[in-house]
N, C-alpha and C. Protein backbone atom coordinates (compact mmCIF):
# COMPACT_ATOMS: atom_id res chain seq x y z
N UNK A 1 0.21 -15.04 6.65
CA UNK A 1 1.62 -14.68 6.72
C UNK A 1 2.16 -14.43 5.31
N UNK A 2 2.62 -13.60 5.42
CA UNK A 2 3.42 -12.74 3.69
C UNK A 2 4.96 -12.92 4.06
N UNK A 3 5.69 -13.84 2.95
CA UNK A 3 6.71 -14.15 3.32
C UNK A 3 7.24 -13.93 1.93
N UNK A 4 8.66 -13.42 1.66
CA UNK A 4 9.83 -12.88 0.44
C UNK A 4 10.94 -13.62 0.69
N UNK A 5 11.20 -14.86 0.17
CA UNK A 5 12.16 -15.59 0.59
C UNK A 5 13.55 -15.34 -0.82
N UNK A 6 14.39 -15.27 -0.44
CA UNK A 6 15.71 -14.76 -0.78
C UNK A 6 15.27 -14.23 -2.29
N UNK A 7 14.95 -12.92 -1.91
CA UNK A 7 14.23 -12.32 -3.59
C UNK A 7 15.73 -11.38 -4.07
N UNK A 8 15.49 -11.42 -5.26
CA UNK A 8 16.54 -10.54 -6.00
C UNK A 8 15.48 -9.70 -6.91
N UNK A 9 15.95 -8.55 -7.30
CA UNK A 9 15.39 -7.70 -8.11
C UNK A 9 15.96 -6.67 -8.76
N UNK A 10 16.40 -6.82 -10.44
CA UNK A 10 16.98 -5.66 -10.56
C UNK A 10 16.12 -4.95 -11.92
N UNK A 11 16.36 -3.43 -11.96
CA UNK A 11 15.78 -3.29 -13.03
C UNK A 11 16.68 -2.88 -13.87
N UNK A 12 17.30 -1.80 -13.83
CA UNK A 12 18.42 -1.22 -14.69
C UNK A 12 20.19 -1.52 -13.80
N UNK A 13 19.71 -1.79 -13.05
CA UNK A 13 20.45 -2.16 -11.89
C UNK A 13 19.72 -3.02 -10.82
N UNK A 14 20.85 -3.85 -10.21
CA UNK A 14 20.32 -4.32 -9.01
C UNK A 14 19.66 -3.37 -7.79
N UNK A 15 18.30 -3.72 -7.42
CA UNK A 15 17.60 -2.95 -6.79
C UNK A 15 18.26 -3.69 -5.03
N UNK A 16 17.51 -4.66 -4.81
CA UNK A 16 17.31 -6.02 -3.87
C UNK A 16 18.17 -7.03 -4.31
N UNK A 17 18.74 -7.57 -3.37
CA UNK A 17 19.99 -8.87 -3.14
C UNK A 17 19.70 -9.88 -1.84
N UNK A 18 18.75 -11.05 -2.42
CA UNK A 18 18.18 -11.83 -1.41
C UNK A 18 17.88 -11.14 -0.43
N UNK A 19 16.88 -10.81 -0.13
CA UNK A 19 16.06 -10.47 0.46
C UNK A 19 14.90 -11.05 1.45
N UNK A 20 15.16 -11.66 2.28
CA UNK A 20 14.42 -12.70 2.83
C UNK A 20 13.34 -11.76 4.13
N UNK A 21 12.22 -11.60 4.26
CA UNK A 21 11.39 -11.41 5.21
C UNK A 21 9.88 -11.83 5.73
N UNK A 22 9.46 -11.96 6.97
CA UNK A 22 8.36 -12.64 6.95
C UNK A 22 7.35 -11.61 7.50
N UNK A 23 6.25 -11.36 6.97
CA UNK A 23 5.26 -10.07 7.70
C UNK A 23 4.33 -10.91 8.51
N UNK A 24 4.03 -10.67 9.59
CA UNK A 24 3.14 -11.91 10.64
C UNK A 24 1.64 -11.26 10.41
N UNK A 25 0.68 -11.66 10.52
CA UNK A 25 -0.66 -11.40 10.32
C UNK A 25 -0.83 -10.84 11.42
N UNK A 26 -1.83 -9.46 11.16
CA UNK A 26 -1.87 -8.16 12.03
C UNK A 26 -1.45 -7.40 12.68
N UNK A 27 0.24 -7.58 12.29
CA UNK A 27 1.12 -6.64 12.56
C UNK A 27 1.05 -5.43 11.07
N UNK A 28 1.66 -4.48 11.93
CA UNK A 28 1.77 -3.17 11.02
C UNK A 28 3.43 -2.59 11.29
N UNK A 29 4.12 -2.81 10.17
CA UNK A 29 5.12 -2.75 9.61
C UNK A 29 5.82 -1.39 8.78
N UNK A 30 6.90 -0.96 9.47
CA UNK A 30 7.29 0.46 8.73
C UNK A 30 8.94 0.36 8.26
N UNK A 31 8.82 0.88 6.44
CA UNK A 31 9.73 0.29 5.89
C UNK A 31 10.52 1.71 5.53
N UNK A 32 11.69 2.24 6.06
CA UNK A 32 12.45 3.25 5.72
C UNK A 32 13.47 3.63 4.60
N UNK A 33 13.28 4.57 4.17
CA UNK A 33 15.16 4.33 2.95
C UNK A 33 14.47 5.59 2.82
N UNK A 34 16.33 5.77 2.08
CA UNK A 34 16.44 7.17 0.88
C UNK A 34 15.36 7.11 -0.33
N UNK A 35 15.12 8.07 -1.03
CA UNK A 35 14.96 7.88 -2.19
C UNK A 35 15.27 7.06 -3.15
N UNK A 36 14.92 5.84 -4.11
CA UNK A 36 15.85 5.30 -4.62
C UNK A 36 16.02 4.02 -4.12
N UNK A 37 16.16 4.27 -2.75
CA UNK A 37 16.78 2.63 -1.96
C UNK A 37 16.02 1.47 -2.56
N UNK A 38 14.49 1.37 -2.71
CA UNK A 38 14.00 0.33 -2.79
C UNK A 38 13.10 -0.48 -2.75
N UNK A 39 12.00 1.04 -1.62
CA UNK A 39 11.29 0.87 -1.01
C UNK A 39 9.85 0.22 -2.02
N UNK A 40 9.58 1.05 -3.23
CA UNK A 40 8.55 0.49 -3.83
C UNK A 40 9.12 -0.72 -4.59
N UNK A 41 10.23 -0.96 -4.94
CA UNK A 41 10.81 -2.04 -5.71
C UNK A 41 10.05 -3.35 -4.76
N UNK A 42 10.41 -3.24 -3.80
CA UNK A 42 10.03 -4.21 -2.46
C UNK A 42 8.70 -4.07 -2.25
N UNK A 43 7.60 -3.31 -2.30
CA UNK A 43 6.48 -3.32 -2.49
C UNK A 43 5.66 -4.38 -3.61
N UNK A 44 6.39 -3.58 -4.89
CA UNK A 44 5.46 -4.25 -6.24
C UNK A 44 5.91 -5.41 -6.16
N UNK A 45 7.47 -6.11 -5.74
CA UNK A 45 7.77 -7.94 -5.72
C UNK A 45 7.18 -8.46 -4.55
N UNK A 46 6.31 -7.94 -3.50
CA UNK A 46 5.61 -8.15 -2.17
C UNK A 46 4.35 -8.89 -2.87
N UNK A 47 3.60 -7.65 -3.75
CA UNK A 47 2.43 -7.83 -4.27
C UNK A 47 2.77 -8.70 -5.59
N UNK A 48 3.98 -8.98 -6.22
CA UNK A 48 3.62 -9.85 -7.49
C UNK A 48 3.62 -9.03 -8.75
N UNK A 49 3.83 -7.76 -8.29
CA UNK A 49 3.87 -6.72 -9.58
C UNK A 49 5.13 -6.84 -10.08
N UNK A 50 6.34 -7.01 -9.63
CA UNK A 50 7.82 -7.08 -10.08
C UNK A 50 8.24 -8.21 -9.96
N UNK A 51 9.05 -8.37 -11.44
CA UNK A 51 9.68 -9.36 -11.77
C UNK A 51 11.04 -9.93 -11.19
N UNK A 52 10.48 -11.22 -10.39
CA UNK A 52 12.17 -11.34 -9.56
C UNK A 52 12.87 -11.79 -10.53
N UNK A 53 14.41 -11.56 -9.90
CA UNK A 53 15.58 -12.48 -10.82
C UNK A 53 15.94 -13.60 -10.25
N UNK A 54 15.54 -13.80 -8.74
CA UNK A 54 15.62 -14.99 -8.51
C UNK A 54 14.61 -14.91 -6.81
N UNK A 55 14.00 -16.31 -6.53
CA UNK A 55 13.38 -16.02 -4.76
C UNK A 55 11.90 -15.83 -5.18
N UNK A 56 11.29 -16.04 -4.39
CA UNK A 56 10.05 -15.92 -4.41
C UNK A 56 9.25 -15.57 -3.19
N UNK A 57 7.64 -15.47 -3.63
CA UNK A 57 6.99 -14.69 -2.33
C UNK A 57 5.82 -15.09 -2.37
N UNK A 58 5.60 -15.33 -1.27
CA UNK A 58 4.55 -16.37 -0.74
C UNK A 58 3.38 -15.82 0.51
N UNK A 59 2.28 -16.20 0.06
CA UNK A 59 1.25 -15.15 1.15
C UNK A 59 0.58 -16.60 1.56
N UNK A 60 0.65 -16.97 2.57
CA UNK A 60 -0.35 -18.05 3.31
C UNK A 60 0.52 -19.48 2.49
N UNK A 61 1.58 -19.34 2.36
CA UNK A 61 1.96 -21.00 1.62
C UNK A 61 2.12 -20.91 -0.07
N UNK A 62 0.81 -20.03 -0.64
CA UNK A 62 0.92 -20.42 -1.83
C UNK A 62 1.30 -18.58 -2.52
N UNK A 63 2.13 -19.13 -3.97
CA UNK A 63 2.27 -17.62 -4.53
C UNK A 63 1.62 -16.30 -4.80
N UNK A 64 2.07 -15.64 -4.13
CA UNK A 64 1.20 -14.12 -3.65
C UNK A 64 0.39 -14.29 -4.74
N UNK A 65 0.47 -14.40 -6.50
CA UNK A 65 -0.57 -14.39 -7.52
C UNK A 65 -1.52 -15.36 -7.95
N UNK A 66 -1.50 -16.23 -6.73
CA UNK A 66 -2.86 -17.20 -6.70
C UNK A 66 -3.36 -16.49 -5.43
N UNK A 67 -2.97 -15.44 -4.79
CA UNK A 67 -4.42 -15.15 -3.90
C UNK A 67 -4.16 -13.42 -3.64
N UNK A 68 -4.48 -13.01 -5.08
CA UNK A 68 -4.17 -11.89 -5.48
C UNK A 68 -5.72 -10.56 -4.74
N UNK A 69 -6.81 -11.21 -4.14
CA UNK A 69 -7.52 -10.67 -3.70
C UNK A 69 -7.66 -10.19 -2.27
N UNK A 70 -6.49 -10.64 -1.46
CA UNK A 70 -6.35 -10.70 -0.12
C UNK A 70 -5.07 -9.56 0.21
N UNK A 71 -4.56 -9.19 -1.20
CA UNK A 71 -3.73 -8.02 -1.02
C UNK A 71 -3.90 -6.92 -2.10
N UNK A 72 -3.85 -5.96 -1.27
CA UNK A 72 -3.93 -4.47 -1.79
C UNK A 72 -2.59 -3.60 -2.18
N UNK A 73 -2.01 -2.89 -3.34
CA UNK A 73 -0.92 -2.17 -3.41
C UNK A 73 -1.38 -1.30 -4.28
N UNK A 74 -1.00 -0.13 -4.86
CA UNK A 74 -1.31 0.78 -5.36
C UNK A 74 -0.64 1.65 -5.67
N UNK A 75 0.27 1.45 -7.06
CA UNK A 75 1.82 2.03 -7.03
C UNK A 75 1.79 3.57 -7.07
N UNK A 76 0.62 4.44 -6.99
CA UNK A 76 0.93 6.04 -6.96
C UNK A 76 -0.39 6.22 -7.89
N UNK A 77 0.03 7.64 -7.63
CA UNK A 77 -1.43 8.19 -8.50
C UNK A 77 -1.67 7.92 -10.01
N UNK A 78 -0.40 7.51 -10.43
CA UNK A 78 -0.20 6.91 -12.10
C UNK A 78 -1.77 6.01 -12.38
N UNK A 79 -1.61 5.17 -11.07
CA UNK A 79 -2.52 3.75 -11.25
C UNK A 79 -4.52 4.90 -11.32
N UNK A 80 -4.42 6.06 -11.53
CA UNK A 80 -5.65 6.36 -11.37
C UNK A 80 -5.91 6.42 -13.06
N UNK A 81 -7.54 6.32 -13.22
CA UNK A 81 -7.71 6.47 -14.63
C UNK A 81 -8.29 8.24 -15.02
N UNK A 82 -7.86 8.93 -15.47
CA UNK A 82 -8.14 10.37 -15.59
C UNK A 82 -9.47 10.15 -15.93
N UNK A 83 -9.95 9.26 -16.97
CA UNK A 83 -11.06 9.99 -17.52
C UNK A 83 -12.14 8.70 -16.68
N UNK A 84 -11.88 8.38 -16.08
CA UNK A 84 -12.83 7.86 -14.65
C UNK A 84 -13.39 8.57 -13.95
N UNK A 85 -14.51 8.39 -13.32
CA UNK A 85 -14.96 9.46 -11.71
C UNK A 85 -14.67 8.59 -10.98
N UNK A 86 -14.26 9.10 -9.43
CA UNK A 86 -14.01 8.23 -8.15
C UNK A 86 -14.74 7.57 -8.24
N UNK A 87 -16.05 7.71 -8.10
CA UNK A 87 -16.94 6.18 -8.04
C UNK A 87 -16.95 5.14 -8.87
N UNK A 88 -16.72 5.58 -10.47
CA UNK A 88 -16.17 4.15 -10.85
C UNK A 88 -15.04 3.49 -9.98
N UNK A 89 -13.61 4.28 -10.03
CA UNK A 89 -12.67 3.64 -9.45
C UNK A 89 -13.00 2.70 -8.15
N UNK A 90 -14.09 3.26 -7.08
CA UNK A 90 -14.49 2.38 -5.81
C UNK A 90 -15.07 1.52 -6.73
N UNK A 91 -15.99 1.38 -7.76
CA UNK A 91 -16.59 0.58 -7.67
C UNK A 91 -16.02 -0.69 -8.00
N UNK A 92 -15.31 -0.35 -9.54
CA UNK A 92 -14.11 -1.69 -10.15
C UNK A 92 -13.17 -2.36 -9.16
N UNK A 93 -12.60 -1.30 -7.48
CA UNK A 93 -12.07 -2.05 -6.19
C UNK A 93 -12.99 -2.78 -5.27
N UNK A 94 -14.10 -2.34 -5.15
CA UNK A 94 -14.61 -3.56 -4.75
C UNK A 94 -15.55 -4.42 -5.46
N UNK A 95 -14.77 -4.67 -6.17
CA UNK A 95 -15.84 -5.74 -7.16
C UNK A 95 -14.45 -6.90 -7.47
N UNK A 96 -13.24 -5.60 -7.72
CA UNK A 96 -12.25 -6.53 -7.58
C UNK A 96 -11.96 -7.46 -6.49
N UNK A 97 -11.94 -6.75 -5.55
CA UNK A 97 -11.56 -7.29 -4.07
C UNK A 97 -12.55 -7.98 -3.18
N UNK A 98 -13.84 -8.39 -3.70
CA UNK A 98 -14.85 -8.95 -3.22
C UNK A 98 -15.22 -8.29 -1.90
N UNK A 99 -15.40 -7.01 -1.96
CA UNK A 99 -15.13 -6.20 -0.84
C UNK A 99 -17.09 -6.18 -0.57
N UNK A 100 -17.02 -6.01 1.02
CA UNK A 100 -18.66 -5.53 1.41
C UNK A 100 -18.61 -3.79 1.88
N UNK A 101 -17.38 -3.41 1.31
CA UNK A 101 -17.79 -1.75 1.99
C UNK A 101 -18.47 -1.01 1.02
N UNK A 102 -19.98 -0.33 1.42
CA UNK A 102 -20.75 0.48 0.59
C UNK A 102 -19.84 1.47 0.39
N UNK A 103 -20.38 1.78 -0.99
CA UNK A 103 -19.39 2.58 -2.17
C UNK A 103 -19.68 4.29 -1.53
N UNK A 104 -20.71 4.76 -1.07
CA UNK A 104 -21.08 5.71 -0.05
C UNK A 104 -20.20 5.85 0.72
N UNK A 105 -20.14 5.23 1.70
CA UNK A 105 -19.16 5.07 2.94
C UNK A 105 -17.70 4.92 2.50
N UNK A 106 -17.76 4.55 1.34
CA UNK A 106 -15.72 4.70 1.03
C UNK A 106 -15.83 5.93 0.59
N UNK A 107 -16.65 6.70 -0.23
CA UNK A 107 -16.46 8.22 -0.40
C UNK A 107 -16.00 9.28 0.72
N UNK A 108 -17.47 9.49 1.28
CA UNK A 108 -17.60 9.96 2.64
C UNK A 108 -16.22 10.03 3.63
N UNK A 109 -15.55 8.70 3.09
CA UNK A 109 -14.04 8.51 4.43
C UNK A 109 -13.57 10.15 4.69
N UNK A 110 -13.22 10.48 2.96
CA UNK A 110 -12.13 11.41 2.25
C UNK A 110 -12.96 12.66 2.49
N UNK A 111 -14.39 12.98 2.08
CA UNK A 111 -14.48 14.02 1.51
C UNK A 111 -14.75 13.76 -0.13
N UNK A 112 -15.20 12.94 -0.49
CA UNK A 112 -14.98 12.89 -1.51
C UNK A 112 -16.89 12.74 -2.19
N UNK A 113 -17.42 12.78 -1.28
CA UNK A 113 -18.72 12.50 -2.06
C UNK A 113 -19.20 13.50 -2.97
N UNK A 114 -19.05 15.22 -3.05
CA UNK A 114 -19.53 15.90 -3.66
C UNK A 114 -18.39 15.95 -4.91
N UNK A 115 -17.17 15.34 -5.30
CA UNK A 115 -16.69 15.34 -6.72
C UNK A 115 -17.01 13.61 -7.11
N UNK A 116 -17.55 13.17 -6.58
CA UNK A 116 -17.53 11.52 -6.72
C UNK A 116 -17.54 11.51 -8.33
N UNK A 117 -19.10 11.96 -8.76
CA UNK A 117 -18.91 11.91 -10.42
C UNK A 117 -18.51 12.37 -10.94
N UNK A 118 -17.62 12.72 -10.81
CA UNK A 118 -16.23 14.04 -11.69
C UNK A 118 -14.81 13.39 -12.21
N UNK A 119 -15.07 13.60 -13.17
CA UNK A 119 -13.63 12.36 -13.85
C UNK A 119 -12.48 12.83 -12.91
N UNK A 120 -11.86 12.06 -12.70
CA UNK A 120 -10.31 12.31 -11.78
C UNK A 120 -9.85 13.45 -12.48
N UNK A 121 -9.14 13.32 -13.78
CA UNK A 121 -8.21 14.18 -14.55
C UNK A 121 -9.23 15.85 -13.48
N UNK A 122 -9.92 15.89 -13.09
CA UNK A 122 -10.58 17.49 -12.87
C UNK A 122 -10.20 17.26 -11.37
N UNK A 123 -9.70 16.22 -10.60
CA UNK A 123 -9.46 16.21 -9.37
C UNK A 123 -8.32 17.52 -8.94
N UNK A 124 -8.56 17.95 -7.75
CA UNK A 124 -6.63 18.51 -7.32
C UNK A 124 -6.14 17.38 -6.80
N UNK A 125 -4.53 17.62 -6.83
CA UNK A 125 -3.65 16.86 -6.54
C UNK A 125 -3.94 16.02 -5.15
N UNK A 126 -4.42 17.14 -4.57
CA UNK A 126 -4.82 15.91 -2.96
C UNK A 126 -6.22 15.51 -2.89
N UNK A 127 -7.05 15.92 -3.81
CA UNK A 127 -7.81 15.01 -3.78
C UNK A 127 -7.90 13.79 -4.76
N UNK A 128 -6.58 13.89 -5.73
CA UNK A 128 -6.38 12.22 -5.86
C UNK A 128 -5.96 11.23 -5.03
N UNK A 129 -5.02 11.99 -3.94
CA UNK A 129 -4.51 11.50 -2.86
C UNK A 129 -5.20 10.78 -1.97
N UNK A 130 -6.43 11.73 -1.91
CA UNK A 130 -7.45 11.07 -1.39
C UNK A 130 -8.14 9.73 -1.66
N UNK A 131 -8.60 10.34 -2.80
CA UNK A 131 -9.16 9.12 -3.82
C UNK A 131 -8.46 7.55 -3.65
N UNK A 132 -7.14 7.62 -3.72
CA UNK A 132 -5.93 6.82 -3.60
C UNK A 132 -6.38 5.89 -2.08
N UNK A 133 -6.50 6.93 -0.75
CA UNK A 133 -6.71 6.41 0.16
C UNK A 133 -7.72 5.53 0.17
N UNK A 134 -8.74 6.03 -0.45
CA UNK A 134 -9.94 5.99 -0.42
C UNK A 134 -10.43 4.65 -1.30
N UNK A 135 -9.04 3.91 -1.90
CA UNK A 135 -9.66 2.75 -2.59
C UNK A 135 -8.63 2.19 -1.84
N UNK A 136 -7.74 2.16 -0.96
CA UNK A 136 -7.32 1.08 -0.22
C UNK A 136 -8.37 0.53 0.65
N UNK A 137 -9.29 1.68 1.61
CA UNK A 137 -10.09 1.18 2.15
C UNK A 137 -11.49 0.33 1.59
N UNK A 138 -11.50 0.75 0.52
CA UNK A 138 -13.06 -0.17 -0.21
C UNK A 138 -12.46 -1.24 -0.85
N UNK A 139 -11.00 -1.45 -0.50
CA UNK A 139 -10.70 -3.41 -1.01
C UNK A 139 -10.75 -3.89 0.49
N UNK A 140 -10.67 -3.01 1.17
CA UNK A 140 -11.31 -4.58 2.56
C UNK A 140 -10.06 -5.43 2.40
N UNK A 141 -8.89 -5.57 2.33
CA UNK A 141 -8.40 -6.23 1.77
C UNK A 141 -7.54 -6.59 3.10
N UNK A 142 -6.78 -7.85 3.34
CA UNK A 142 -6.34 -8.27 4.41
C UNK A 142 -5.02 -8.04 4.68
N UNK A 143 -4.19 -8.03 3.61
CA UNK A 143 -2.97 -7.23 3.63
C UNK A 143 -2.85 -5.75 2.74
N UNK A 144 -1.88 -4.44 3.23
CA UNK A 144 -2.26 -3.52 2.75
C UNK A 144 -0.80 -2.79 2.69
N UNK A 145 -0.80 -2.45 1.34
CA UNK A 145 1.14 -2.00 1.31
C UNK A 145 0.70 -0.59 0.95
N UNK A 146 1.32 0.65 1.57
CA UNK A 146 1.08 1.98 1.13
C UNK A 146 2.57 2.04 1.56
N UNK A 147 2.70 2.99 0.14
CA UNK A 147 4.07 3.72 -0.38
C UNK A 147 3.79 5.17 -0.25
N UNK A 148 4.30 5.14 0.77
CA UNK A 148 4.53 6.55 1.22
C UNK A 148 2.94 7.48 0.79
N UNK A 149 2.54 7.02 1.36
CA UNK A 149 0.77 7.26 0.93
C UNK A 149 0.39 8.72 2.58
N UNK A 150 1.79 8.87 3.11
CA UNK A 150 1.58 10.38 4.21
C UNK A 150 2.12 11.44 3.46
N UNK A 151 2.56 11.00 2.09
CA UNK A 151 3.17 12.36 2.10
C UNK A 151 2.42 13.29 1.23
N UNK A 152 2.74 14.56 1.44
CA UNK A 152 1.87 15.75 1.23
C UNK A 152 0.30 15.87 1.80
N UNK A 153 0.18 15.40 2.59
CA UNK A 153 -1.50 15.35 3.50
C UNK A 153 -1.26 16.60 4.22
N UNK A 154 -2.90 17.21 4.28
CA UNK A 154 -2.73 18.19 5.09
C UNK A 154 -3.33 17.78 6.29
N UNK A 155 -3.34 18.49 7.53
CA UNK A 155 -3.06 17.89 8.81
C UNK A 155 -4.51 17.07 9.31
N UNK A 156 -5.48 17.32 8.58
CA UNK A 156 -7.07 17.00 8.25
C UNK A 156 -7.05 15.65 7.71
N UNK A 157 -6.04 15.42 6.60
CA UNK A 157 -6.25 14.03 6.17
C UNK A 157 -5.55 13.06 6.74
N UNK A 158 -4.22 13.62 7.47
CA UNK A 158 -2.97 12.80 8.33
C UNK A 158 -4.37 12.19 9.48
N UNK A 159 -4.69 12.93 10.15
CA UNK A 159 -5.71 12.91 11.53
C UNK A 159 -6.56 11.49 10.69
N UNK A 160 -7.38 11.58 9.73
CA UNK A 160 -8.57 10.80 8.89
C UNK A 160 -7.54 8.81 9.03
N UNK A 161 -6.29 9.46 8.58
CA UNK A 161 -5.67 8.45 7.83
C UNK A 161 -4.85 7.55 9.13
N UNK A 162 -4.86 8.26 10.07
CA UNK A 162 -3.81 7.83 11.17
C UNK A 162 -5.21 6.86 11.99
N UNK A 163 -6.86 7.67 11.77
CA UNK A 163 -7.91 7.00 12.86
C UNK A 163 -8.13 5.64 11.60
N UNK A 164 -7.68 5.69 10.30
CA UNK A 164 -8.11 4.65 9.50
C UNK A 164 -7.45 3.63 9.89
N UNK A 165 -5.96 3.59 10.17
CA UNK A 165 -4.70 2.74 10.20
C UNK A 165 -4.97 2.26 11.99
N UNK A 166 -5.29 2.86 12.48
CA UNK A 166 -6.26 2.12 13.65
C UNK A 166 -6.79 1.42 13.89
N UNK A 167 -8.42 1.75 12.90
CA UNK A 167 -9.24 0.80 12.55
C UNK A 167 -8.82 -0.69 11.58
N UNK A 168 -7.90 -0.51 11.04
CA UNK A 168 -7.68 -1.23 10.27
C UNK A 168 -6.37 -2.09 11.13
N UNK A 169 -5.92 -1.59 12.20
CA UNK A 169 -5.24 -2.74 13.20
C UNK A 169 -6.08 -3.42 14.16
N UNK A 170 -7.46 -2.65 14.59
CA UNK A 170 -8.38 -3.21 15.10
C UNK A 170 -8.96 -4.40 14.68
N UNK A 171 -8.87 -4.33 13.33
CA UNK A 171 -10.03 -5.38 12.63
C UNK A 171 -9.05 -6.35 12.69
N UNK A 172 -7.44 -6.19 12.50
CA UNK A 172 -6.52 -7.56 12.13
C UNK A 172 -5.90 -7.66 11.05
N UNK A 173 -6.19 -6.63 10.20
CA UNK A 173 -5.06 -6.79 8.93
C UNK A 173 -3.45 -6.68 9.27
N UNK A 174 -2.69 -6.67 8.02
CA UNK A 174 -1.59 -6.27 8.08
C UNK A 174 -1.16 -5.06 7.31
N UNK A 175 -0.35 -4.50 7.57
CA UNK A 175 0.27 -3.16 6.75
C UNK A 175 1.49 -2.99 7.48
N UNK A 176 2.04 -2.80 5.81
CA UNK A 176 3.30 -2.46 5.14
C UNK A 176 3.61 -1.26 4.55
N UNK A 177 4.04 -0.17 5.44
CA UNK A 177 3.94 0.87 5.09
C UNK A 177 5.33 1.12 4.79
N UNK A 178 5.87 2.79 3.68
CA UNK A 178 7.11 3.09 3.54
C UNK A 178 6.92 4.67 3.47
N UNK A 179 8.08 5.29 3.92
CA UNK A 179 8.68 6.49 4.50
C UNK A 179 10.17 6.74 4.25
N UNK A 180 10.61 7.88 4.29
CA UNK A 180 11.83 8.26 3.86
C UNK A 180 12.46 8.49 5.98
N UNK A 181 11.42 9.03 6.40
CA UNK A 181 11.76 8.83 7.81
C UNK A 181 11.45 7.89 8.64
N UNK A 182 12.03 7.91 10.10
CA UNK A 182 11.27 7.03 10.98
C UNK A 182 10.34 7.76 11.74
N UNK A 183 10.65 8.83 11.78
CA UNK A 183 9.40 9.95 12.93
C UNK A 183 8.14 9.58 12.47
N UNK A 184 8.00 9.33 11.05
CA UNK A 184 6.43 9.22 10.08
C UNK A 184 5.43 8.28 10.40
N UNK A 185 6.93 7.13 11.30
CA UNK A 185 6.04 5.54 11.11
C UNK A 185 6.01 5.14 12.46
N UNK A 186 7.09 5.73 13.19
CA UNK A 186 7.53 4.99 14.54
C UNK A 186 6.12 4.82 15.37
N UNK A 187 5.55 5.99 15.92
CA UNK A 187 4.23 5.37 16.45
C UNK A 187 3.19 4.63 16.36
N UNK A 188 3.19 4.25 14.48
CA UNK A 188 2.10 3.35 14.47
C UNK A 188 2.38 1.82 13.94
N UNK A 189 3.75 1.95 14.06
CA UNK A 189 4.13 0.62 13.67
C UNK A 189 4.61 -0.52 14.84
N UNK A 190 4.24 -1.66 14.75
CA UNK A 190 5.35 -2.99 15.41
C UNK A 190 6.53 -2.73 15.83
N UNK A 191 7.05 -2.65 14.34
CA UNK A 191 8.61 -2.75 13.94
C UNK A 191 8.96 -1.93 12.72
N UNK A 192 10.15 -1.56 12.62
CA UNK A 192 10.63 -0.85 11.57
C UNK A 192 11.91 -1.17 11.07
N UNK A 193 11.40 -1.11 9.92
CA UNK A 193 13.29 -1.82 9.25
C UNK A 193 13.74 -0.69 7.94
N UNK A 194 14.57 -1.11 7.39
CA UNK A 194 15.37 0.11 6.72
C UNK A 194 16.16 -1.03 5.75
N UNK A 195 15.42 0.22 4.39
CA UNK A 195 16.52 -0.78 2.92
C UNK A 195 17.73 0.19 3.14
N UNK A 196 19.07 -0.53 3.10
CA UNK A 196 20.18 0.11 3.19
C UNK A 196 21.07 -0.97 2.41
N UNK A 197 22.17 -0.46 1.10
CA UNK A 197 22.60 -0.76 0.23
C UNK A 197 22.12 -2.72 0.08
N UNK A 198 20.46 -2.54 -0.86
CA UNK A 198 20.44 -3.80 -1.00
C UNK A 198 19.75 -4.46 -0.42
N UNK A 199 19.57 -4.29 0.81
CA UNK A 199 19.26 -5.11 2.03
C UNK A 199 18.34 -4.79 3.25
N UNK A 200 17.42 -5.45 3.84
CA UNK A 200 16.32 -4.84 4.42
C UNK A 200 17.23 -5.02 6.06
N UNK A 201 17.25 -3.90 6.75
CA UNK A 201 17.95 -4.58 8.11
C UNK A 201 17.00 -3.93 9.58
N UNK A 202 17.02 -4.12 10.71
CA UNK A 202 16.70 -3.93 11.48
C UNK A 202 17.61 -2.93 11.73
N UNK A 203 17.00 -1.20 12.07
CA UNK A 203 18.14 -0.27 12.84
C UNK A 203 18.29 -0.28 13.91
């Protein structure tokens, strides 16, 4: 259980204003707003990447950054290393994540086996996208936050990514997904909630 008990967060401004929510184990979760609203702010203080101003967040009892291997986030394509090839990147995720998925088989997901040894920086844009996908799945990881990780897919990788988010409710994880709409998430989610000035609410 991934729990954010009355979190505050501001950066240049207040982002989040106590913020209290609990994510239940193997539910799949869809988080809505504008641009702006909040949505990754609430991501990176989920995972321990952002600095609260006050509240804290807790995965199984103890602070999300004592069991930093059981969750996956991945703030955008920034987090890729240009002068890497995909297969390093799988490999440093599951080595991080004590993961058992052959480094083969996380390629293969995407499409990605024939640029595997090709530094990113030579990637196209969707096939970093890919790439991106493509190391959520080789952390194996038990909770899984993607930020808006549908957008710009072409209808080939939506299809790949929608049978992944399947499999990956099959097995029992959780995911925390975010969208600017609800059409994006409504079918594959639990529940859906919406940052609206501040505040995470049920629509």
């Amino acid at each position: 259980m991934l729990q954010a008990k009355q979190i505050t967060v501001r950066n240049h401004r207040e982002v989040l204003k106590q913020v209290s929510i609990t994510f239940e184990c193997g539910k799949t979760y869809g988080i809505i707003g504008e641009h702006g609203a909040g949505k990754t702010t609430l991501l990176r203080a989920l995972s321990g990447k952002a600095q609260l101003k006050s509240g804290e967040v807790q995965l199984a009892g103890q602070m999300v950054q004592d069991r930093f291997d059981e969750l996956c986030y991945f703030g955008g394509l920034h987090c890729l290393y240009p002068n890497q090839t995909g297969r390093a990147h799988v490999c440093q995720v599951q080595k991080y994540y004590h993961s058992a998925k052959r480094i083969d088989e996380c390629l293969a997901l995407f499409n990605l086996t024939a640029i595997a040894d090709v530094p990113v920086r030579r990637y196209t844009l969707q096939d970093q996208h890919r790439l991106l996908m493509t190391l959520y799945f080789a952390s194996d990881a038990n909770y899984l936050l993607l930020d808006e990780l549908m957008n710009g897919l072409t209808n080939e990788d939506r299809l790949i990514l929608d049978k992944l988010i399947y499999r990956w409710q099959e097995a029992g994880k959780t995911l925390i997904l975010t969208a600017h709409q609800a059409e994006a998430l409504a079918p594959i989610c639990h529940k859906l909630m919406m940052i609206h000035q501040k505040q995470l609410i049920t629509p």
